[in-house]
Protein backbone atom coordinates (compact mmCIF):
# COMPACT_ATOMS: atom_id res chain seq x y z
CA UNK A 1 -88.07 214.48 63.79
CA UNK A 2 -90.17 213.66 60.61
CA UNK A 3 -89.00 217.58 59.17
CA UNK A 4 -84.94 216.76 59.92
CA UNK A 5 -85.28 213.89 58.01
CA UNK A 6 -87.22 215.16 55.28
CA UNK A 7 -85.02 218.20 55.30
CA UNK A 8 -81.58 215.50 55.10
CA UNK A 9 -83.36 213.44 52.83
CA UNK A 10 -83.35 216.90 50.24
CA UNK A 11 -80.19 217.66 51.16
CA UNK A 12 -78.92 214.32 49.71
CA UNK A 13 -80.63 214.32 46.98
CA UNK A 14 -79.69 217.88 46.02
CA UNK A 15 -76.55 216.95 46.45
CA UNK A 16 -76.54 214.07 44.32
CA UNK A 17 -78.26 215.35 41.51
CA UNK A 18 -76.42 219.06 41.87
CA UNK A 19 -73.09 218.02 41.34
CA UNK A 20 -71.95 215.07 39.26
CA UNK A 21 -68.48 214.60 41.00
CA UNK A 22 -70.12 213.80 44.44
CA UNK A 23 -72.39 211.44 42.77
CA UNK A 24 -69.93 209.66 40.97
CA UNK A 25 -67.81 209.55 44.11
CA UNK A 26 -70.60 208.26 46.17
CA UNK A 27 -71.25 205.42 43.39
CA UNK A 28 -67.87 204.31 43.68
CA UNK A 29 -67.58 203.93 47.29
CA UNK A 30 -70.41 201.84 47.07
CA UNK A 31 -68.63 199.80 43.87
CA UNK A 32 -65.89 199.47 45.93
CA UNK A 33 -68.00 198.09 48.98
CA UNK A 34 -70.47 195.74 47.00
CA UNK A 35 -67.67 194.16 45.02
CA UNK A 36 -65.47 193.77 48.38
CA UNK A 37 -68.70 191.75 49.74
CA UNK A 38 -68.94 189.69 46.78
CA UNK A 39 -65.36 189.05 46.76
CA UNK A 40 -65.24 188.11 50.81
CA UNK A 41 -68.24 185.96 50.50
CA UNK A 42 -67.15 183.89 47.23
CA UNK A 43 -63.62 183.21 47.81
CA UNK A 44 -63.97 182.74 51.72
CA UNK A 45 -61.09 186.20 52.07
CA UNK A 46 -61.33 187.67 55.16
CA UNK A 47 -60.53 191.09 54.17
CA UNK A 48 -60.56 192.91 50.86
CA UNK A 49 -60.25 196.18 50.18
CA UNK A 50 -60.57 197.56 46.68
CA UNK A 51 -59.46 201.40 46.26
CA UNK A 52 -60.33 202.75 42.84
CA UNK A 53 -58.62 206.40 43.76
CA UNK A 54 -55.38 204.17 43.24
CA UNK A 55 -56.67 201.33 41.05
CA UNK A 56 -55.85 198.67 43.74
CA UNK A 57 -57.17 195.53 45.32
CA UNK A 58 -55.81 194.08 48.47
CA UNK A 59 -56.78 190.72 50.07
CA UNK A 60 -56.05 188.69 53.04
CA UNK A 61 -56.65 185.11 53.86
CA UNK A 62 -57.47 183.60 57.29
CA UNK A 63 -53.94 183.29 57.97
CA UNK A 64 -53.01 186.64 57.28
CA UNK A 65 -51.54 185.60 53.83
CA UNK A 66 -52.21 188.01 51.51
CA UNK A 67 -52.23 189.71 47.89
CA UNK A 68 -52.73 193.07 46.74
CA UNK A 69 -52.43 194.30 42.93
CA UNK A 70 -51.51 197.84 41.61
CA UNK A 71 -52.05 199.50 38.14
CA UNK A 72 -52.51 202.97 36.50
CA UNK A 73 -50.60 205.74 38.20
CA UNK A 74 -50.00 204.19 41.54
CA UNK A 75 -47.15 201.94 39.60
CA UNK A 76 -43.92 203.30 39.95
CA UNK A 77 -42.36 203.04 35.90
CA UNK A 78 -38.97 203.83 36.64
CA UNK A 79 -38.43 200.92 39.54
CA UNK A 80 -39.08 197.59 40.27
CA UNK A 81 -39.00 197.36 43.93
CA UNK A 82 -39.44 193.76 45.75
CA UNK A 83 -38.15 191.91 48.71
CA UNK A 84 -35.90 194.75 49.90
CA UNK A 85 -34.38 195.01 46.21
CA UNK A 86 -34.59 198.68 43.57
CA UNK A 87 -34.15 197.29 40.70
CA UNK A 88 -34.19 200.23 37.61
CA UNK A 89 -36.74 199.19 34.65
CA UNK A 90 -35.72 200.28 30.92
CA UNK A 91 -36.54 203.55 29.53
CA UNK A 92 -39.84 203.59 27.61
CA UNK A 93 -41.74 201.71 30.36
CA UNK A 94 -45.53 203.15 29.13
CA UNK A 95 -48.02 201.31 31.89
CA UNK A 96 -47.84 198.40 34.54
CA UNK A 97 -49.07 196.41 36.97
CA UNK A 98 -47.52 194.92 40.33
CA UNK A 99 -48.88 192.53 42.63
CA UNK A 100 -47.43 191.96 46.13
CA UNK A 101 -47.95 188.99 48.23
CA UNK A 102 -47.05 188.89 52.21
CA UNK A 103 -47.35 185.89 54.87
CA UNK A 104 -49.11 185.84 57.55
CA UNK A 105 -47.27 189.03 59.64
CA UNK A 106 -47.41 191.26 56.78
CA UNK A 107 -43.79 190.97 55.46
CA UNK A 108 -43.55 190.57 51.55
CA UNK A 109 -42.50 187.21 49.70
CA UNK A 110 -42.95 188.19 46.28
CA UNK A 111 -43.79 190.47 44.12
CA UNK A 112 -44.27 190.29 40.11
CA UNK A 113 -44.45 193.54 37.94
CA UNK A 114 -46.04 193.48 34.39
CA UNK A 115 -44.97 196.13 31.99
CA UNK A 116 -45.79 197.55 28.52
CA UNK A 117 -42.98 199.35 26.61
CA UNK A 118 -43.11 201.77 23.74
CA UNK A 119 -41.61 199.85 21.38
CA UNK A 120 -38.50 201.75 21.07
CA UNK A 121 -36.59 198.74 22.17
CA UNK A 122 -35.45 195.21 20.95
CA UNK A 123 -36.23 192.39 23.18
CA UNK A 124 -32.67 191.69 23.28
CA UNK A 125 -32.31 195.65 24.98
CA UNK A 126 -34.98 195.22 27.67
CA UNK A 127 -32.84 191.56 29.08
CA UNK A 128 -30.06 193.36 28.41
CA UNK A 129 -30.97 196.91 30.70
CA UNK A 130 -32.51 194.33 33.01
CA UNK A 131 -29.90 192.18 33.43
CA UNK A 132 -27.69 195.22 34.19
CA UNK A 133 -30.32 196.38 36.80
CA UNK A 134 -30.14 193.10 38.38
CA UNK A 135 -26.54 192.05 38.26
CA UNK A 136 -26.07 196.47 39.43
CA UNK A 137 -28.18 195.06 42.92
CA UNK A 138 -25.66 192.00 43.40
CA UNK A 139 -28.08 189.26 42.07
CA UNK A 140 -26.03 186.94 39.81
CA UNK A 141 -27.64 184.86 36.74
CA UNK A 142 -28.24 181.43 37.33
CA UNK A 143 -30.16 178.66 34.83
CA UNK A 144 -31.98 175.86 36.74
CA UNK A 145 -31.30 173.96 34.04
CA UNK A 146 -27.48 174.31 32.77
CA UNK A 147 -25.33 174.54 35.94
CA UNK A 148 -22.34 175.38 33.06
CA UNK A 149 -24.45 178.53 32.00
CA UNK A 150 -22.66 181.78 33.39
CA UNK A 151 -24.12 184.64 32.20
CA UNK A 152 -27.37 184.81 30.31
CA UNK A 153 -27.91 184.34 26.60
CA UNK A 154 -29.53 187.55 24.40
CA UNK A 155 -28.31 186.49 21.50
CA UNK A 156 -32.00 185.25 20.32
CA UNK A 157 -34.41 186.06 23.26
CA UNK A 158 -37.79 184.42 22.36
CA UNK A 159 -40.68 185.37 23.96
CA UNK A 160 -42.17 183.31 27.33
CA UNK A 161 -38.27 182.36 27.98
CA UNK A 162 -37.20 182.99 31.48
CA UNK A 163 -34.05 184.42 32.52
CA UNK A 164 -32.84 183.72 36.97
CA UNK A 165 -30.89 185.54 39.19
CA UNK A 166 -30.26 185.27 43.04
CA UNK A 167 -28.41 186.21 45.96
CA UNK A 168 -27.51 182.84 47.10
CA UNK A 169 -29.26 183.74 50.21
CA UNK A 170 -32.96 182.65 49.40
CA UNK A 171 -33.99 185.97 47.33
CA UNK A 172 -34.97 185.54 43.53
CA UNK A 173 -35.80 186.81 40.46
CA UNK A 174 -36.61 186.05 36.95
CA UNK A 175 -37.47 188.10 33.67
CA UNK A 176 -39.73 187.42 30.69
CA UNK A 177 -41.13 188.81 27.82
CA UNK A 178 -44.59 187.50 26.46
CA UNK A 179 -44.20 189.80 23.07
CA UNK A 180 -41.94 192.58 22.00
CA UNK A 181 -43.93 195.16 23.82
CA UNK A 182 -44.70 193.65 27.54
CA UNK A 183 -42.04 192.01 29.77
CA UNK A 184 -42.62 190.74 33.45
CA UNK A 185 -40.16 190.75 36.16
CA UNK A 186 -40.66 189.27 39.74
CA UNK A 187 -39.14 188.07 43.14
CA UNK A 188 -39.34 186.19 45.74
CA UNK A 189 -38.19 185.64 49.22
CA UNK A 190 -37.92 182.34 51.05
């Protein structure tokens, strides 16, 4: 028994220090497990499962409530798809990031998608495209705060201000911009 183990324990280590790939791979597993630990144990999240292959991080509460956040090449940068909706993102879309949230039977309630743009657009060009996307899906513009307000105002988008639509029927979503170059976009189901 003492030789089979001896004989694995050279094995592994050949195989370690022979090819770099394996190695690496075999460091990021265990990343991936020790930081799924840490995260279960500090924020009291049942499950968590971190996949670097597809840069993303899921977690679950007690309830079943969950989270999970995607980036890199696993983020699709032609759509925006949430809550049963395709909505088409403006040309130049560069990089992003999407979470998705669920309840407790696994069915999502939001999601929020965080995009950087080449710069080949005005602010005004990305609500506009977006708008189009939205309004192209049957959502219609809405602003909490001027029941008058019909149809969204580009004339002078400043960043951080948030444009609504709906389907009347409990589904939402809003746009922003936080600088010329990133804009968010999100919904949510009641």
């Amino acid at each position: 028994m003492k030789k089979v183990n001896f004989v694995v324990a050279i094995l592994l280590v050949l195989m370690l220090t022979a090819c770099g790939s394996t190695k690496e791979k075999l460091q990021e597993k265990s990343a991936e497990k020790i930081a799924e630990e840490i995260l279960e144990q500090s924020t009291g999240a049942q499950d968590v499962d971190i996949d670097l292959d597809n840069n993303s991080i899921a977690i679950k509460d007690e309830n079943g409530e969950g989270m999970a956040i995607e980036n890199g090449d696993k983020v699709d940068l032609k759509t925006f798809s949430a809550v049963g909706y395709q909505i088409s993102l403006p040309d130049g879309v560069v990089s992003g990031e999407v979470s998705r949230f669920t309840d407790e039977n696994g069915e999502e309630t939001g999601v929020t998608g965080t995009y950087m743009i080449d710069g080949s657009k005005s602010l005004k060009e990305i609500f506009q495209e977006l708008d189009k996307a939205l309004t192209d899906q049957g959502l219609t513009f809405t602003d909490p705060f001027d029941e008058t307000a019909k149809e969204p105002d580009f004339s002078d988008p400043q960043a951080g201000q948030y444009f609504y639509y709906t389907n009347g029927e409990g589904v939402n979503f809003f746009i922003t911009s936080f600088s010329e170059n990133m804009f968010t976009i999100s919904g949510t189901k009641e």
